[in-house]
C-alpha atoms as a PDB file:
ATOM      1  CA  UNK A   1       0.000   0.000   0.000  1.00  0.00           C
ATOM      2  CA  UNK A   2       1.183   3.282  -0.804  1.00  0.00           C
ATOM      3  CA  UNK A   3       1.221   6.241   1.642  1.00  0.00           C
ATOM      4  CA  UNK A   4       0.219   9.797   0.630  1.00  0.00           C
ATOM      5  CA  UNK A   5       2.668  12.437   0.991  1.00  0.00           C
ATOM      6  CA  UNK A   6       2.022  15.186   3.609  1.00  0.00           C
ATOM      7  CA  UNK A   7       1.753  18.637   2.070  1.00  0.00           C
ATOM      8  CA  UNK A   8       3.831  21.418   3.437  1.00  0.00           C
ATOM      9  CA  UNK A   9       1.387  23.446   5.104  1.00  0.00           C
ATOM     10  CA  UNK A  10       0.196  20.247   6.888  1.00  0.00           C
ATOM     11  CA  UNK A  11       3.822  19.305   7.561  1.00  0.00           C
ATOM     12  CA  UNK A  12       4.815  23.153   9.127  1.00  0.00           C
ATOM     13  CA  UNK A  13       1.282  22.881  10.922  1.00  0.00           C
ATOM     14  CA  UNK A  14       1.848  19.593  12.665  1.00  0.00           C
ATOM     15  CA  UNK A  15       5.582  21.175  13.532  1.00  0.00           C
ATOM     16  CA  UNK A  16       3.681  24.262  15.345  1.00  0.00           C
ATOM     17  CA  UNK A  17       1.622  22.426  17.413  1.00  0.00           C
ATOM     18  CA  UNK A  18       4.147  20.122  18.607  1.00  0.00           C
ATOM     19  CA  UNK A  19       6.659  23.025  19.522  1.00  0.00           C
ATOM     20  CA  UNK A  20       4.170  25.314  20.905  1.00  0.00           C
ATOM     21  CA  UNK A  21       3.482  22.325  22.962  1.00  0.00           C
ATOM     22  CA  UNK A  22       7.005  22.308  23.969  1.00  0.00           C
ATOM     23  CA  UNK A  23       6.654  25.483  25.182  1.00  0.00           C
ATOM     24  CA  UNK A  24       3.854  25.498  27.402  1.00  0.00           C
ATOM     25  CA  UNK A  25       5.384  22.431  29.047  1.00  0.00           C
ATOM     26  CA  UNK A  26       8.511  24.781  29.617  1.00  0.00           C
ATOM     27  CA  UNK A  27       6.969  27.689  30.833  1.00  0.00           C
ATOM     28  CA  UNK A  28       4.317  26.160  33.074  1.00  0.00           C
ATOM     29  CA  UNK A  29       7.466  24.574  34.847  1.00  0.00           C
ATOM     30  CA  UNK A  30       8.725  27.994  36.020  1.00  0.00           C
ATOM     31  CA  UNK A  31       7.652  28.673  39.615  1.00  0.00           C
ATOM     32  CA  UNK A  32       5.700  32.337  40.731  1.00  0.00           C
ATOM     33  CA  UNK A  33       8.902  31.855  42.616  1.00  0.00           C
ATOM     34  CA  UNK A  34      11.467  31.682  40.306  1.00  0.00           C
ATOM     35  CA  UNK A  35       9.281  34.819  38.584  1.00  0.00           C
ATOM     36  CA  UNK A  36       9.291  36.778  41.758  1.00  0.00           C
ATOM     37  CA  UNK A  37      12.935  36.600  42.473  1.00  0.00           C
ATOM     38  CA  UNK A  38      14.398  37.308  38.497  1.00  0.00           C
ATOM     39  CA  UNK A  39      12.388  40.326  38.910  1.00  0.00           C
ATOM     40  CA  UNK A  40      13.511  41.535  42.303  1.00  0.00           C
ATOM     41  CA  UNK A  41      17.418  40.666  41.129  1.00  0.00           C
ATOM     42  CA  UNK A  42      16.584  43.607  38.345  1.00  0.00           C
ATOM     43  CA  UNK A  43      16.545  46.388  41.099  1.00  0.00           C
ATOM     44  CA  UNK A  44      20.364  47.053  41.823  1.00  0.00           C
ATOM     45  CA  UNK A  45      21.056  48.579  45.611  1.00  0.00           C
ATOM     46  CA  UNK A  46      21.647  52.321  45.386  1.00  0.00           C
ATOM     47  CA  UNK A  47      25.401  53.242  45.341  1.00  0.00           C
ATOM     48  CA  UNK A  48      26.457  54.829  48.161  1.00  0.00           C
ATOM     49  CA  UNK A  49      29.671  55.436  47.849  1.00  0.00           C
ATOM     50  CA  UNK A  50      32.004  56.524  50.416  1.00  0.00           C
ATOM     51  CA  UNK A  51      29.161  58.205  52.386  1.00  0.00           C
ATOM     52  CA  UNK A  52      28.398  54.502  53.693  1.00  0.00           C
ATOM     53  CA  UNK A  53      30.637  54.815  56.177  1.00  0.00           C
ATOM     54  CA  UNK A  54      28.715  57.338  58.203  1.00  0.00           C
ATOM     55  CA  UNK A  55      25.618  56.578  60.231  1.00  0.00           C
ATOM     56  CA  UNK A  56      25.122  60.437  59.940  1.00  0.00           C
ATOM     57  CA  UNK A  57      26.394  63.031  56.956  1.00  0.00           C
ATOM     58  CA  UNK A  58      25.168  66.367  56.960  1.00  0.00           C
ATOM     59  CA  UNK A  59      25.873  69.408  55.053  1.00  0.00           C
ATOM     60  CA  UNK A  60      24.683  72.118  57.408  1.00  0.00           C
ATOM     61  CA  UNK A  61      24.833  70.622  60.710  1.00  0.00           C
ATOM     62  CA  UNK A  62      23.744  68.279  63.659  1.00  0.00           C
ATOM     63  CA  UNK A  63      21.862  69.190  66.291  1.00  0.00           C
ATOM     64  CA  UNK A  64      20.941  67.277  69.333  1.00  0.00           C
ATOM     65  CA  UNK A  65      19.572  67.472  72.550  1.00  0.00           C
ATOM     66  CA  UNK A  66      21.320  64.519  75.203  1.00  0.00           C
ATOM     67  CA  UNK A  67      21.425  61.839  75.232  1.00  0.00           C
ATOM     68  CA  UNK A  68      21.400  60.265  72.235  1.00  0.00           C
ATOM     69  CA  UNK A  69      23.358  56.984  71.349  1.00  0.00           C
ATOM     70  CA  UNK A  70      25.166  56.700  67.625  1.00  0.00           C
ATOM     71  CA  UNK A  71      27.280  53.671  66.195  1.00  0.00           C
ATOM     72  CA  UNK A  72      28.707  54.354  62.978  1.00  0.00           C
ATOM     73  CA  UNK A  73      31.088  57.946  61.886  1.00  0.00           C
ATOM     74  CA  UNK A  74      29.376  61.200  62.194  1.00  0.00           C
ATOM     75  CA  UNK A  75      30.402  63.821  60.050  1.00  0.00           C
ATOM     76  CA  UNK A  76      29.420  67.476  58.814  1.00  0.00           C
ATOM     77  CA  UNK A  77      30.952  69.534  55.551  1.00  0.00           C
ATOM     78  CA  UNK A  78      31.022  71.762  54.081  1.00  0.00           C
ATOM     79  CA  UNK A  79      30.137  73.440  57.022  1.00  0.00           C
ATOM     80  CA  UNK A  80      32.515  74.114  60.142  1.00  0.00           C
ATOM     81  CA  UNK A  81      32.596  71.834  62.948  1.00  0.00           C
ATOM     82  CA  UNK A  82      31.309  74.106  65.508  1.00  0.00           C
ATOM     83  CA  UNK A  83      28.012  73.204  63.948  1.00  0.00           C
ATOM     84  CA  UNK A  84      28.365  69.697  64.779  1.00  0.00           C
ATOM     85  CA  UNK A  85      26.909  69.789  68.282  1.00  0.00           C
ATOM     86  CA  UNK A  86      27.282  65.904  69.412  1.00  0.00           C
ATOM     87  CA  UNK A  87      29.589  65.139  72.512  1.00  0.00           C
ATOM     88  CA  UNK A  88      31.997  62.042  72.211  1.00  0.00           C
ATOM     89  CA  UNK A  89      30.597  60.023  74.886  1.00  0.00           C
ATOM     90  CA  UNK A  90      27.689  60.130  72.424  1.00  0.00           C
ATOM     91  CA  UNK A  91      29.117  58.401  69.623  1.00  0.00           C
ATOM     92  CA  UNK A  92      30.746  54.865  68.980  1.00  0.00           C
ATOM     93  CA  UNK A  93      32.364  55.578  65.687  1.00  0.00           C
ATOM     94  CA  UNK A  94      34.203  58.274  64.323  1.00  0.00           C
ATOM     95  CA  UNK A  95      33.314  62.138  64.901  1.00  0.00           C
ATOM     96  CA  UNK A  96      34.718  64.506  61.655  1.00  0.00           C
ATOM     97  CA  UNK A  97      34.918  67.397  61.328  1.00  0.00           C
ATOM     98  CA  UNK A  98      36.447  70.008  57.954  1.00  0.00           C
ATOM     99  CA  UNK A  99      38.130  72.048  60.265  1.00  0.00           C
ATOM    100  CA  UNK A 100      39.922  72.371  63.705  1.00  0.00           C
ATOM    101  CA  UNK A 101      36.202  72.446  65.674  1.00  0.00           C
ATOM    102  CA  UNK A 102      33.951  70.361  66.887  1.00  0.00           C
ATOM    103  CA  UNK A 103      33.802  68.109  69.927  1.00  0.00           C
ATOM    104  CA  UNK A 104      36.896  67.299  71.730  1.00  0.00           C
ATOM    105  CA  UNK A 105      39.064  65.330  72.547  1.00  0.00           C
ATOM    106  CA  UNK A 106      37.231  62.763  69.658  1.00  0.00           C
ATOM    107  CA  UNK A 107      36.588  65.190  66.394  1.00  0.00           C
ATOM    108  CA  UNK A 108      39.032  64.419  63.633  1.00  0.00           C
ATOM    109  CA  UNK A 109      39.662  67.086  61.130  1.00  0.00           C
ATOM    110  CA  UNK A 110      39.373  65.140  57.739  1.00  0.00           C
ATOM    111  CA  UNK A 111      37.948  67.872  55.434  1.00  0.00           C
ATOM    112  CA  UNK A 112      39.365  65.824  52.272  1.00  0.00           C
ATOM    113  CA  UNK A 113      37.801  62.386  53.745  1.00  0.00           C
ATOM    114  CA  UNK A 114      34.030  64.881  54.294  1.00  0.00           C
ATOM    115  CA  UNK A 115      34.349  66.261  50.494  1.00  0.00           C
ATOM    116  CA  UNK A 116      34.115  62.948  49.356  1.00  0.00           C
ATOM    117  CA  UNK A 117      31.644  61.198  51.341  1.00  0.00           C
ATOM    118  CA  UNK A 118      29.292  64.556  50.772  1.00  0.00           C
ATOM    119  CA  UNK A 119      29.397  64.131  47.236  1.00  0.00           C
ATOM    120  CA  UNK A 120      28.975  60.228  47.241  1.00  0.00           C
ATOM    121  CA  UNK A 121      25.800  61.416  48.997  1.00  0.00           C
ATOM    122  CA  UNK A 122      24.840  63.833  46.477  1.00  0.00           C
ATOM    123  CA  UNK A 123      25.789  61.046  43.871  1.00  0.00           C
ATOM    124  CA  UNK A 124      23.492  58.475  45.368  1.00  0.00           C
ATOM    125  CA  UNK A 125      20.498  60.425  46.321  1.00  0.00           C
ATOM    126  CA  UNK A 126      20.002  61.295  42.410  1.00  0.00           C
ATOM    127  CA  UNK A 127      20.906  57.669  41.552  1.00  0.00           C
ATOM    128  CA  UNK A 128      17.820  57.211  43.644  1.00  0.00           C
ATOM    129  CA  UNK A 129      15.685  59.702  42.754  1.00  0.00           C
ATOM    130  CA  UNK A 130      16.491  59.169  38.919  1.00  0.00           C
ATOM    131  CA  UNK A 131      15.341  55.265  38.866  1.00  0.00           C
ATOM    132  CA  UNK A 132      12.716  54.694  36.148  1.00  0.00           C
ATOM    133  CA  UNK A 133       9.363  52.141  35.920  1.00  0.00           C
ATOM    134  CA  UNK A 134       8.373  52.188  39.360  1.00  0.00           C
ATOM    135  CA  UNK A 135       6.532  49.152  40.208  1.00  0.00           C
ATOM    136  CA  UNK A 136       4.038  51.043  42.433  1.00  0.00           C
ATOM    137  CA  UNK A 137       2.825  54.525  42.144  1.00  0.00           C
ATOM    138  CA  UNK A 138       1.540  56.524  44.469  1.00  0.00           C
ATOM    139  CA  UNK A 139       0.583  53.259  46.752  1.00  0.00           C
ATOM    140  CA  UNK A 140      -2.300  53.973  49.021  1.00  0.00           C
ATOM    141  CA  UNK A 141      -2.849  57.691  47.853  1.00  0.00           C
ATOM    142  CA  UNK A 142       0.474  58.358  50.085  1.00  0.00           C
ATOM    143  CA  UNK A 143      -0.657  56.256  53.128  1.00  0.00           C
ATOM    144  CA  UNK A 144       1.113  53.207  53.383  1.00  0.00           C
ATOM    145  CA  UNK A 145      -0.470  52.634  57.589  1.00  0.00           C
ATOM    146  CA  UNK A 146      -0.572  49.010  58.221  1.00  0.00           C
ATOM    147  CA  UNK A 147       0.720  47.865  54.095  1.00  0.00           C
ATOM    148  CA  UNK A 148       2.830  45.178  53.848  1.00  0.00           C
ATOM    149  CA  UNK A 149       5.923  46.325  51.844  1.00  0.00           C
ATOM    150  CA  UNK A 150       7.249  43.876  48.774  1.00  0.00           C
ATOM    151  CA  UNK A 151      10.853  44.786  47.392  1.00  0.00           C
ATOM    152  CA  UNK A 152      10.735  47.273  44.202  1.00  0.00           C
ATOM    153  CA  UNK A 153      10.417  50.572  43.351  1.00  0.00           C
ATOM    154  CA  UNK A 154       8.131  52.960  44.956  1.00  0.00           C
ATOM    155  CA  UNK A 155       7.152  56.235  43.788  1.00  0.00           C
ATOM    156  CA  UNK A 156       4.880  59.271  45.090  1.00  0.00           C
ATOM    157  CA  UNK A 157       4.382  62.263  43.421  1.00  0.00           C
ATOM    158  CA  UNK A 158       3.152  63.255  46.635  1.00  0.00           C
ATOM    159  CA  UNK A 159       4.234  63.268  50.724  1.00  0.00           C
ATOM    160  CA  UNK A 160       4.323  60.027  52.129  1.00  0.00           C
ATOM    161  CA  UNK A 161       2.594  59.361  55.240  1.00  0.00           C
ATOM    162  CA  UNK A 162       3.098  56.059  57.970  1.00  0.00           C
ATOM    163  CA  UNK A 163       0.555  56.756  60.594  1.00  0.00           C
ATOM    164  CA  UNK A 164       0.927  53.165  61.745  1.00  0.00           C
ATOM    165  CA  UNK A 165       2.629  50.320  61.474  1.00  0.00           C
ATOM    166  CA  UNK A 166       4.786  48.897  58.631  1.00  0.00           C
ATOM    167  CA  UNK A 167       5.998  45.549  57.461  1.00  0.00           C
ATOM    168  CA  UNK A 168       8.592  45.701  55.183  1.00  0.00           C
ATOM    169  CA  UNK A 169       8.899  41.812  53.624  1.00  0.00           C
ATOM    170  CA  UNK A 170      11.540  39.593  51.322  1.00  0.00           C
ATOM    171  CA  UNK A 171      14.730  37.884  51.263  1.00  0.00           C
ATOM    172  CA  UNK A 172      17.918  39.525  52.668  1.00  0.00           C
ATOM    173  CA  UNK A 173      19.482  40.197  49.179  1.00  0.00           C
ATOM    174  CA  UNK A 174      16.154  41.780  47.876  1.00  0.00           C
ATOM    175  CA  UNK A 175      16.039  45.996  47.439  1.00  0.00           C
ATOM    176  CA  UNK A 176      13.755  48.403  48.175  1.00  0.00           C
ATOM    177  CA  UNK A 177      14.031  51.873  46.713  1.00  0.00           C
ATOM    178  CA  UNK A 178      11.452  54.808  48.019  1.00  0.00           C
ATOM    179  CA  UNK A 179      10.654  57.941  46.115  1.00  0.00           C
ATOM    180  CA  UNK A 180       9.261  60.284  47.513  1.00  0.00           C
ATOM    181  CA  UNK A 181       8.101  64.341  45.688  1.00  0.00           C
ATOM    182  CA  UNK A 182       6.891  65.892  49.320  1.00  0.00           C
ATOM    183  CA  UNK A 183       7.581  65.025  52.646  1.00  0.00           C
ATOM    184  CA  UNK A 184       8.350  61.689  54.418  1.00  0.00           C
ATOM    185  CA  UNK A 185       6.675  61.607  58.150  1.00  0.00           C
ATOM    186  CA  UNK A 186       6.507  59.066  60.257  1.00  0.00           C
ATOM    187  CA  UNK A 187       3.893  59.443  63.389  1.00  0.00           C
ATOM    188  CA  UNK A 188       4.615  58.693  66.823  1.00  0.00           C
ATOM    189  CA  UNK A 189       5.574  55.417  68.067  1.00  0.00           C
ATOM    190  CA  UNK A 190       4.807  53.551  64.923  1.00  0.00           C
ATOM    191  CA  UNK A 191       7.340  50.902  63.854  1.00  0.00           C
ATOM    192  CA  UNK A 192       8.610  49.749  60.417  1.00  0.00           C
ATOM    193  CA  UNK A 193       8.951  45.698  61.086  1.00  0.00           C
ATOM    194  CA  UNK A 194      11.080  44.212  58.448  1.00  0.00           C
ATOM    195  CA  UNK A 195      10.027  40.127  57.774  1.00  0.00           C
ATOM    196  CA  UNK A 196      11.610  37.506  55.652  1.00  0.00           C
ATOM    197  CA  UNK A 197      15.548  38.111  56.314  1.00  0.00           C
ATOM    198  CA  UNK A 198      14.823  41.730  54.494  1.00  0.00           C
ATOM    199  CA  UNK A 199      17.899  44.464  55.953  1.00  0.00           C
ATOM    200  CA  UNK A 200      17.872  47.608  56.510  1.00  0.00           C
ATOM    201  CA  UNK A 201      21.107  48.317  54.515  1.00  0.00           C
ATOM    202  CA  UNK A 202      18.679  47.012  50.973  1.00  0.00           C
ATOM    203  CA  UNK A 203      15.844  49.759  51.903  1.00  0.00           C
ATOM    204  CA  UNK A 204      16.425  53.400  50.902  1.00  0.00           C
ATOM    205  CA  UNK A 205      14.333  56.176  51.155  1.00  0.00           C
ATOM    206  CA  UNK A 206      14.668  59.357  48.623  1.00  0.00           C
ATOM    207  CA  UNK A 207      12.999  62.183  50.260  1.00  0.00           C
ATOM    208  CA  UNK A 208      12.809  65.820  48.319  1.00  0.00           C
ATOM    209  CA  UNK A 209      11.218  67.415  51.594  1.00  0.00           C
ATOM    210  CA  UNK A 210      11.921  67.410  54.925  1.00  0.00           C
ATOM    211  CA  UNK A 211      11.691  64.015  57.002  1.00  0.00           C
ATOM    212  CA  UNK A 212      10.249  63.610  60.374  1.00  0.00           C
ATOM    213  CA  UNK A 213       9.887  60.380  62.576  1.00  0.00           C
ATOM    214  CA  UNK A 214       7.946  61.140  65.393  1.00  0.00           C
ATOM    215  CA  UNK A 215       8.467  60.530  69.025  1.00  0.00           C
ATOM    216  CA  UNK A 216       9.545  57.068  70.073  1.00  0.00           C
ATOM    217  CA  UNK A 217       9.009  55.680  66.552  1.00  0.00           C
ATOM    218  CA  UNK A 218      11.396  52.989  64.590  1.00  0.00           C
ATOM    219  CA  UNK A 219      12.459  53.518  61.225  1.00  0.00           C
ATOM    220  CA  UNK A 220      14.935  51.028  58.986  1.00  0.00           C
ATOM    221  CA  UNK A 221      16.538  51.676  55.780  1.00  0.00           C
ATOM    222  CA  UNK A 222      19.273  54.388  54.707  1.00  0.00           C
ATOM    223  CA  UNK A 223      17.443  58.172  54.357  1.00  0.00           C
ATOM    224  CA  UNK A 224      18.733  60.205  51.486  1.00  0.00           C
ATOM    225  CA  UNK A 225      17.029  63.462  52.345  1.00  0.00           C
ATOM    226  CA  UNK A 226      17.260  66.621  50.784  1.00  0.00           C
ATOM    227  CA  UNK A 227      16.188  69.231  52.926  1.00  0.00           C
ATOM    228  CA  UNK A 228      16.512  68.424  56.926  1.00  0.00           C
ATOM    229  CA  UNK A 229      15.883  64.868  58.716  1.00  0.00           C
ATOM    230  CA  UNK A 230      14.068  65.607  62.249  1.00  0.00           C
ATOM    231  CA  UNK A 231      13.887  62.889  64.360  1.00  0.00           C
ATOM    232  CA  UNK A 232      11.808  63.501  67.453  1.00  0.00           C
ATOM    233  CA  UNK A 233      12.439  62.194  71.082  1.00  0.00           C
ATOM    234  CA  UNK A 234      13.236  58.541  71.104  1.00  0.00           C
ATOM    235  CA  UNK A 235      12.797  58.007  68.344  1.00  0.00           C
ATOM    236  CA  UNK A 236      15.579  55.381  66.468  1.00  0.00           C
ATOM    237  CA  UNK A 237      16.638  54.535  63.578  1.00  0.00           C
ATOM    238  CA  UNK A 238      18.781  51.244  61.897  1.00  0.00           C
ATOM    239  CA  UNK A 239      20.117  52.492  58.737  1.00  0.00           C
ATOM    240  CA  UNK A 240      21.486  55.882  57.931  1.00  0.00           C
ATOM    241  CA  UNK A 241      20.932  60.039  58.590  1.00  0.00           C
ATOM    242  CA  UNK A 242      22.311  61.374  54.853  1.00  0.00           C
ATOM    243  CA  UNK A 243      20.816  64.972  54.465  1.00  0.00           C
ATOM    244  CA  UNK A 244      21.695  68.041  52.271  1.00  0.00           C
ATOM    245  CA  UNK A 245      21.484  69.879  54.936  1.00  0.00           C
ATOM    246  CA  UNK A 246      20.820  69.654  58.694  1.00  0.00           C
ATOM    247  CA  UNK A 247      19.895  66.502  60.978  1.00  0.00           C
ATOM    248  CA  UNK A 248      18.018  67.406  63.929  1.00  0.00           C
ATOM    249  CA  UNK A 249      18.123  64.893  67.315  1.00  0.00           C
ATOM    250  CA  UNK A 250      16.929  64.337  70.058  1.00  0.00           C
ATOM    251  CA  UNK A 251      17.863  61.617  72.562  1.00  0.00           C
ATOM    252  CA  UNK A 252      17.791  59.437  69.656  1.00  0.00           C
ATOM    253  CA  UNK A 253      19.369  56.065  68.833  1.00  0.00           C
ATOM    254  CA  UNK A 254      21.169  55.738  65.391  1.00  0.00           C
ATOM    255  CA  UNK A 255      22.438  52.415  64.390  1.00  0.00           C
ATOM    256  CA  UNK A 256      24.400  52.531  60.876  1.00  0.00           C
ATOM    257  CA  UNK A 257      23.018  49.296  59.084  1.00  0.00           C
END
C-alpha cells in the first residue's frame, strides 16, 4: 500500500503544534517563585559610595539634645565643625569634622575624607531619585499605615505618610528603593517591622522634603534626604541620617546598618 505524501502546510502545521506544545510544558514549569525573584534581582542597591561609612552626613549641621546613642562615623561639611553639636561620649564611631572644631578630645579634622563622602551622597540620592518604571505609584494615595511592603520601586508624586505600622517583607538580598516628591513623616511610636531576612542596609528612602519620625518611633533603611531629617524624642533609627542639609536629634538612637 502506498502512503500519501504530507503537504507542506500540513507538515509546518503539525511542527507548530508540537513546539508550541514544547513550550507550554517549559513555561508552566517555572515557579511564581522563580518569577518573583528574576524580577527583584533587576533592582540594583543604590550606590552609596564613600558616604556609607557614616551613620550620619550632613551638610549644614547636627543638632541634638542629650542623650542620644550613635554607632557608625558622624560627620558634617562643608560646614565648620562648631556646627556639629554631638559630645563624644555620644558616639561609637568616628566624629569629623572640615576644620579644627567640633567636639573634643574625639573630632578628627578630615575635610578631604568629608568632600568625598558629601558628594557620594549627592551622587546616590540622584541615583535614587532618577530610577525609572516604578513598580508602584503613588501606593495607598500616600498612606502606606498598616501595608505590607514587597521589594521594588516605589514612587509618590506626593508626601508620604506612615501613621501606623509597617511591614517591610523579602529575602535579605532583595532591594527596596522609596521615592518620595513631598515630605516623608513618620507618626509617633509607629514601627517599620522588616520580615523575611529583608535588611535595613537594601531599603532606601529618597525624600525631596523634609523628614520627620515622630516621638519614640522605629524607622529602617538608609534616608537620602534633601532638605533636613528631624527625628523627634526617642525616636531610632537602623540604617542611615544622609541629608543636604541639617539633621536634627533628640535623645535618639542611630544604628548605621
Amino acid at each position: 500500500m502506498q502512503l500519501k505524501q504530507l503537504s507542506l502546510p500540513v507538515v509546518t502545521a503539525f511542527i507548530m503544534i508540537l513546539s508550541g506544545s514544547c513550550k507550554k510544558e517549559i513555561a508552566t514549569s517555572i515557579t511564581s517563585e522563580q518569577v518573583s525573584n528574576s524580577i527583584a534581582a533587576v533592582l540594583a542597591p543604590v550606590a552609596l559610595g564613600t558616604s556609607a561609612g557614616f551613620a550620619i552626613l550632613s551638610k549644614t549641621g547636627i543638632t541634638d539634645v542629650y542623650p542620644s546613642a550613635i554607632t557608625g562615623n558622624v560627620g558634617t561639611s562643608p560646614i565648620s565643625g562648631t556646627a556639629l553639636l554631638l559630645v563624644c561620649g555620644e558616639v561609637t564611631g568616628n566624629t569629623y569634622t572640615v576644620d579644627a572644631a567640633g567636639p573634643l578630645p574625639c573630632r578628627i579634622t578630615a575635610a578631604q575624607k568629608l568632600t568625598t563622602a558629601v558628594g557620594s551622597m549627592q551622587a546616590a540620592y540622584k541615583d535614587a531619585a532618577g530610577r525609572l518604571n516604578p513598580d508602584f505609584l503613588n501606593l495607598g494615595a500616600g498612606n502606606i499605615g498598616g501595608k505590607t511592603l514587597t521589594p521594588g520601586l516605589y514612587k509618590w508624586t506626593t508626601g508620604l505618610l506612615i501613621p501606623t505600622n509597617v511591614t517591610i517583607s523579602g529575602s535579605s538580598t532583595d532591594v527596596w528603593i522609596f521615592q518620595i516628591a513631598g515630605t516623608l513623616k513618620m507618626s509617633s511610636g509607629v514601627k517599620i517591622i522588616l520580615k523575611g531576612g529583608a535588611k535595613a542596609a537594601n531599603i532606601y528612602w529618597q525624600s525631596a522634603g523634609a523628614v520627620t519620625l515622630g516621638s519614640t518611633s522605629h524607622f529602617e533603611g538608609t534616608i537620602l534626604g534633601k532638605t533636613g531629617i528631624n527625628m523627634r524624642t526617642g525616636a531610632s533609627i537602623n540604617g542611615r541620617l544622609l541629608a543636604q542639609t541639617a539633621v536634627t536629634l533628640q535623645q535618639n538612637t542611630v544604628v548605621r546598618r
